[in-house]
PDB file of N, CA and C in Angstrom:
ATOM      1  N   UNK A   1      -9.363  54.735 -46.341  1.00  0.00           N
ATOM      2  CA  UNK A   1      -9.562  54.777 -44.905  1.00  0.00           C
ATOM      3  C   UNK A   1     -10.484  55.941 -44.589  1.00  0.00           C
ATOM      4  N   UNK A   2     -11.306  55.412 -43.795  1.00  0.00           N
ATOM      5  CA  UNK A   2     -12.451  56.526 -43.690  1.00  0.00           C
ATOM      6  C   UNK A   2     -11.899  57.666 -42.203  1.00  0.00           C
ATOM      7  N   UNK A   3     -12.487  58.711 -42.227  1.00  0.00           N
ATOM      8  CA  UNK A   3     -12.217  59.320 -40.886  1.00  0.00           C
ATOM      9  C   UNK A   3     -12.761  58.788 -39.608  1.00  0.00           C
ATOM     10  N   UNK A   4     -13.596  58.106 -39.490  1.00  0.00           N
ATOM     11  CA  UNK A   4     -14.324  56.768 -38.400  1.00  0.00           C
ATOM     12  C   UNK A   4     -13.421  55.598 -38.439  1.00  0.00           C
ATOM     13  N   UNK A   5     -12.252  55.856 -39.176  1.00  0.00           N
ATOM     14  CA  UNK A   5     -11.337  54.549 -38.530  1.00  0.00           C
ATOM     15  C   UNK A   5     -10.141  54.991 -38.043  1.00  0.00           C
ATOM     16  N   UNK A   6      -9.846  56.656 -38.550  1.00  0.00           N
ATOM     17  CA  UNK A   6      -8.778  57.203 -37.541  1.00  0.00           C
ATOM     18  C   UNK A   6      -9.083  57.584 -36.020  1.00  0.00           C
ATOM     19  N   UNK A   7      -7.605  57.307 -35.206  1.00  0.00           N
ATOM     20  CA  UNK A   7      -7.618  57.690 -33.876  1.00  0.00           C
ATOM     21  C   UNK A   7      -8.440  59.461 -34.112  1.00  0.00           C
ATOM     22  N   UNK A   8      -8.482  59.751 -32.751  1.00  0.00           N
ATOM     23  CA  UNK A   8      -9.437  60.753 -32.805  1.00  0.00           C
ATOM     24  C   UNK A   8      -8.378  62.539 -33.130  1.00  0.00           C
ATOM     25  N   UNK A   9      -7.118  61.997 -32.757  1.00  0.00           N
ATOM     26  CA  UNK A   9      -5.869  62.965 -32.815  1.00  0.00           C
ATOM     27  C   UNK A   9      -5.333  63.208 -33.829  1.00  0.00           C
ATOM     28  N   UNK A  10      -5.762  61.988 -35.117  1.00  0.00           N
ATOM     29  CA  UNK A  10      -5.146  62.458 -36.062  1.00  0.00           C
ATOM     30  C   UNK A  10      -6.070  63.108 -37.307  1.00  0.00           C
ATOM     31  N   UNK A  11      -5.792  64.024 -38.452  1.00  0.00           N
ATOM     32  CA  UNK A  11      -6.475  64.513 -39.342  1.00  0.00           C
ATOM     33  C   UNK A  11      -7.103  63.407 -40.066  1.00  0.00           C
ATOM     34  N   UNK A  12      -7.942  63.823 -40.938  1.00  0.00           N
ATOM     35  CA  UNK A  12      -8.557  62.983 -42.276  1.00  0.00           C
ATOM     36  C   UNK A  12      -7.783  63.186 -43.567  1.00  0.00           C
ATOM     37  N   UNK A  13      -7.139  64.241 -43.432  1.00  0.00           N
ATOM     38  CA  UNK A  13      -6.624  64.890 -44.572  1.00  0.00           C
ATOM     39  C   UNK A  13      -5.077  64.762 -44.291  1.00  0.00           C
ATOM     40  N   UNK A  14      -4.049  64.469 -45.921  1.00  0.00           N
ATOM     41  CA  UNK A  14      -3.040  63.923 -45.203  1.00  0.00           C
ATOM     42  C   UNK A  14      -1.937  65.196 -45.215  1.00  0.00           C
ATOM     43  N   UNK A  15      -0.787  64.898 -43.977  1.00  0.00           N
ATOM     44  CA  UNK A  15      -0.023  66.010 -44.218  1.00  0.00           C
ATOM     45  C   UNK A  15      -0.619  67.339 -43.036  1.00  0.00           C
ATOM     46  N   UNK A  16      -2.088  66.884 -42.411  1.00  0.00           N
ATOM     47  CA  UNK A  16      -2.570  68.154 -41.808  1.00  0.00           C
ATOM     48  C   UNK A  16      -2.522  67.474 -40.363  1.00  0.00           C
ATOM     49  N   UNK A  17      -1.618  67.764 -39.301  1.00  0.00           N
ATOM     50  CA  UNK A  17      -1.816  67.291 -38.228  1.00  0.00           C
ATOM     51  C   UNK A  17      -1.570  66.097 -37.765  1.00  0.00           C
ATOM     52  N   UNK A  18      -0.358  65.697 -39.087  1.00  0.00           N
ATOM     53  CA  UNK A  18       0.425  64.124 -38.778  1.00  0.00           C
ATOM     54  C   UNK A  18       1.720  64.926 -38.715  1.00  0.00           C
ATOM     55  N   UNK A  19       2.789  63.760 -37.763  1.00  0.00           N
ATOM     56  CA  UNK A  19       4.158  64.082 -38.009  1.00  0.00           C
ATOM     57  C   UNK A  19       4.567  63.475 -39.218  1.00  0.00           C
ATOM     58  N   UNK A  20       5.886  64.005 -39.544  1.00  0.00           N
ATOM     59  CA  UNK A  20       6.799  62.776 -40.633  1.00  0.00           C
ATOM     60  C   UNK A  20       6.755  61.321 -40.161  1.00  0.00           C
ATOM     61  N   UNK A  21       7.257  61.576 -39.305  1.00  0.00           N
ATOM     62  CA  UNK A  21       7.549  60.001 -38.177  1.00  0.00           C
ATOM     63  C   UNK A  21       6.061  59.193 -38.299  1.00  0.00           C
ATOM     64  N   UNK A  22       5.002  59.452 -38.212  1.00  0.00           N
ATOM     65  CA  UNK A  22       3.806  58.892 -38.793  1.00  0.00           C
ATOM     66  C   UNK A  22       3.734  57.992 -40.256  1.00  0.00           C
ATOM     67  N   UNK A  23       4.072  58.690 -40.683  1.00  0.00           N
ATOM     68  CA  UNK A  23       4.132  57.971 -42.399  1.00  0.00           C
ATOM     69  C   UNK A  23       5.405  57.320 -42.495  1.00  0.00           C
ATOM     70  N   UNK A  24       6.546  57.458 -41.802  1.00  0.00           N
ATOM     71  CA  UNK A  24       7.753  56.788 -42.023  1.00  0.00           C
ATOM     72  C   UNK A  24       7.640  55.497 -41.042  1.00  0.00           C
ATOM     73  N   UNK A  25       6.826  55.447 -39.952  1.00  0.00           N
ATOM     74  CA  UNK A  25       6.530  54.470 -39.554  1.00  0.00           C
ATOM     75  C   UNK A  25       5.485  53.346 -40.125  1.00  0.00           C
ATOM     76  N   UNK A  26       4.168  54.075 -40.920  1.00  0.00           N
ATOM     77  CA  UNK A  26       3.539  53.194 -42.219  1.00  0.00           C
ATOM     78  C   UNK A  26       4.444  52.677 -42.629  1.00  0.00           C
ATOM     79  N   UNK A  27       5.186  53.000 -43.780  1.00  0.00           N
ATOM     80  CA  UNK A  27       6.040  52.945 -45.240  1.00  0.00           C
ATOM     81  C   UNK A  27       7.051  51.894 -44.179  1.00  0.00           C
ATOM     82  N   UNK A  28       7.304  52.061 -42.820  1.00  0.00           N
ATOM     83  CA  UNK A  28       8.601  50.694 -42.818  1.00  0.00           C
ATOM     84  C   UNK A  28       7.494  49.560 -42.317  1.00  0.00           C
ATOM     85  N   UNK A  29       6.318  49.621 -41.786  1.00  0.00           N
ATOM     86  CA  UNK A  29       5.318  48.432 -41.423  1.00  0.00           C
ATOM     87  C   UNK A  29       4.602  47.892 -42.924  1.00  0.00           C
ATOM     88  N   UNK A  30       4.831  49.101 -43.960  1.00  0.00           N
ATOM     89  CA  UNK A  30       4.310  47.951 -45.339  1.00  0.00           C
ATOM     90  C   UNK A  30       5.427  47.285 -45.803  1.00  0.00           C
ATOM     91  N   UNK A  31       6.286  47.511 -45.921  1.00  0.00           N
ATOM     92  CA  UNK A  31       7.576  46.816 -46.476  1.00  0.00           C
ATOM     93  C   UNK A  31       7.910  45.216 -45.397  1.00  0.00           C
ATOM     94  N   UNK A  32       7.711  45.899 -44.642  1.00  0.00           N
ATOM     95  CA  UNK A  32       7.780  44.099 -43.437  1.00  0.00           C
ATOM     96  C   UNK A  32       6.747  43.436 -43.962  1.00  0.00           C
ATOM     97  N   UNK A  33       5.161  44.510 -43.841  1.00  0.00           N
ATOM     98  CA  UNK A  33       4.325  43.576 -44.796  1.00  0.00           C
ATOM     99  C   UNK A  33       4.713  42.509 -45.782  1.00  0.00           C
ATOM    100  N   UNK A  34       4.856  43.597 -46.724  1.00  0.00           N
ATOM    101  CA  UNK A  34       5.098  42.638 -47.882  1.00  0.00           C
ATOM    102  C   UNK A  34       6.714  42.080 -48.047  1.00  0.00           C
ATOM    103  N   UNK A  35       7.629  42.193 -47.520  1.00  0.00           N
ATOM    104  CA  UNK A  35       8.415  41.271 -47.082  1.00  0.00           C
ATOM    105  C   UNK A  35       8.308  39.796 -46.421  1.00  0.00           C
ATOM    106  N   UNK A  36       7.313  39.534 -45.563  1.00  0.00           N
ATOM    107  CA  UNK A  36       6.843  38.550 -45.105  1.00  0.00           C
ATOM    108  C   UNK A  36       5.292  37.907 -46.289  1.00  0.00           C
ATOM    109  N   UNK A  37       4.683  38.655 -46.489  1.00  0.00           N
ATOM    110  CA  UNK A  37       3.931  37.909 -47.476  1.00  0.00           C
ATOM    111  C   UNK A  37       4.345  37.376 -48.423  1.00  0.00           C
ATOM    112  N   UNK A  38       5.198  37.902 -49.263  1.00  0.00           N
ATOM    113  CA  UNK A  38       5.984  37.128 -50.578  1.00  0.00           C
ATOM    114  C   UNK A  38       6.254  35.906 -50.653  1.00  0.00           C
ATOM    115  N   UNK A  39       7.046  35.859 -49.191  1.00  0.00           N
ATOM    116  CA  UNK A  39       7.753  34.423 -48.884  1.00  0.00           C
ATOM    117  C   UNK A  39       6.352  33.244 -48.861  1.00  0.00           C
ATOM    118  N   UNK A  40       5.240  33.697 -48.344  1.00  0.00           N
ATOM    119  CA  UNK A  40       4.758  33.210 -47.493  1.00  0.00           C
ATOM    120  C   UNK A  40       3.260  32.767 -48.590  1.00  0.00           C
ATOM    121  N   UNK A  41       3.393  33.584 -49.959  1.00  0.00           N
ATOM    122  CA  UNK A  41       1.886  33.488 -50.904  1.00  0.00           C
ATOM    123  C   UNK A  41       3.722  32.677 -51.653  1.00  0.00           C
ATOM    124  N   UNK A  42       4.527  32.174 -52.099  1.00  0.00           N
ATOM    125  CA  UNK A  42       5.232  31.891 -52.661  1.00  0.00           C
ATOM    126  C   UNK A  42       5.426  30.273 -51.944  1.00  0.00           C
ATOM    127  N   UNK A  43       5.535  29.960 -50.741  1.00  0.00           N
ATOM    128  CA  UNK A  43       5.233  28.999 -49.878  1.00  0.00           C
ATOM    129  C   UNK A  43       3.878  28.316 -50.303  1.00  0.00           C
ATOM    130  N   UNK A  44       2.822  28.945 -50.119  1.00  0.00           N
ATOM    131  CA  UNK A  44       1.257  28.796 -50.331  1.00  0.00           C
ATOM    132  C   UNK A  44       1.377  27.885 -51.940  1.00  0.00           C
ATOM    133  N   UNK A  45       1.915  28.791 -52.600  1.00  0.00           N
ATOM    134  CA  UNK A  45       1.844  28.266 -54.637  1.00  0.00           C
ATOM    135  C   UNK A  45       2.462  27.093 -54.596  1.00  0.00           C
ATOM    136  N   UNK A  46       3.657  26.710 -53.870  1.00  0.00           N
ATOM    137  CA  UNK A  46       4.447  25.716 -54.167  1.00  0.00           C
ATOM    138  C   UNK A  46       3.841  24.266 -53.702  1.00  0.00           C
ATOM    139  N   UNK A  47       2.911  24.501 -52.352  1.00  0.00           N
ATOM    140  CA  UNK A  47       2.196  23.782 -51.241  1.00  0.00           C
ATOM    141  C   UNK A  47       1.397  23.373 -52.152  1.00  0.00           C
ATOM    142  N   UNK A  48       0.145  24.305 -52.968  1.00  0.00           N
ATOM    143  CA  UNK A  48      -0.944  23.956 -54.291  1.00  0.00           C
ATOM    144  C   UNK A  48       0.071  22.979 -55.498  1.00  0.00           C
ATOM    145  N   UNK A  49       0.616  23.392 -56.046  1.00  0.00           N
ATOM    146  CA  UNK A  49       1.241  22.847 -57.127  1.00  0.00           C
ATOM    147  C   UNK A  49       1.768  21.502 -56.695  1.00  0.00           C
ATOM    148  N   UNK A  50       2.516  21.295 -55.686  1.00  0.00           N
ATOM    149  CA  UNK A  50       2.952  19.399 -55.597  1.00  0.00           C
ATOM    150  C   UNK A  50       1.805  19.132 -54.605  1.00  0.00           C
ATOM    151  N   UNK A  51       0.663  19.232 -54.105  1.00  0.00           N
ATOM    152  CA  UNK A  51      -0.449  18.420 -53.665  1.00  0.00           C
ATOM    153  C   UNK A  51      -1.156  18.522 -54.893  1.00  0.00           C
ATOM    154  N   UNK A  52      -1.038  19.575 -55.991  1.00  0.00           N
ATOM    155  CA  UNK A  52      -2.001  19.219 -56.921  1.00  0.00           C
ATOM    156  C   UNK A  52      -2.231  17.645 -57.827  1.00  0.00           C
TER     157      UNK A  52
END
């Protein structure tokens, strides 16, 4: 992630001018991430394989 894609409030550098609550809010939005993708590239394989 470049510094031209952070808001203007937060650092480039990590740990300098973020809260905790910043990164603990990442770390629970990747886990939903990939909680919902699994199902969903696992859905996708099964969809390929019996139309194959």
């Amino acid at each position: 992630m470049t510094a031209a894609m952070l808001p203007i409030d937060v650092s480039a550098v990590p740990g300098e001018g973020v809260p905790e609550e910043t990164y603990a809010m990442y770390k629970e939005f990747a886990v939903e991430a990939v909680m919902w993708l699994v199902p969903v590239a696992v859905l996708i394989g099964v969809a390929l394989l019996v139309t194959a």
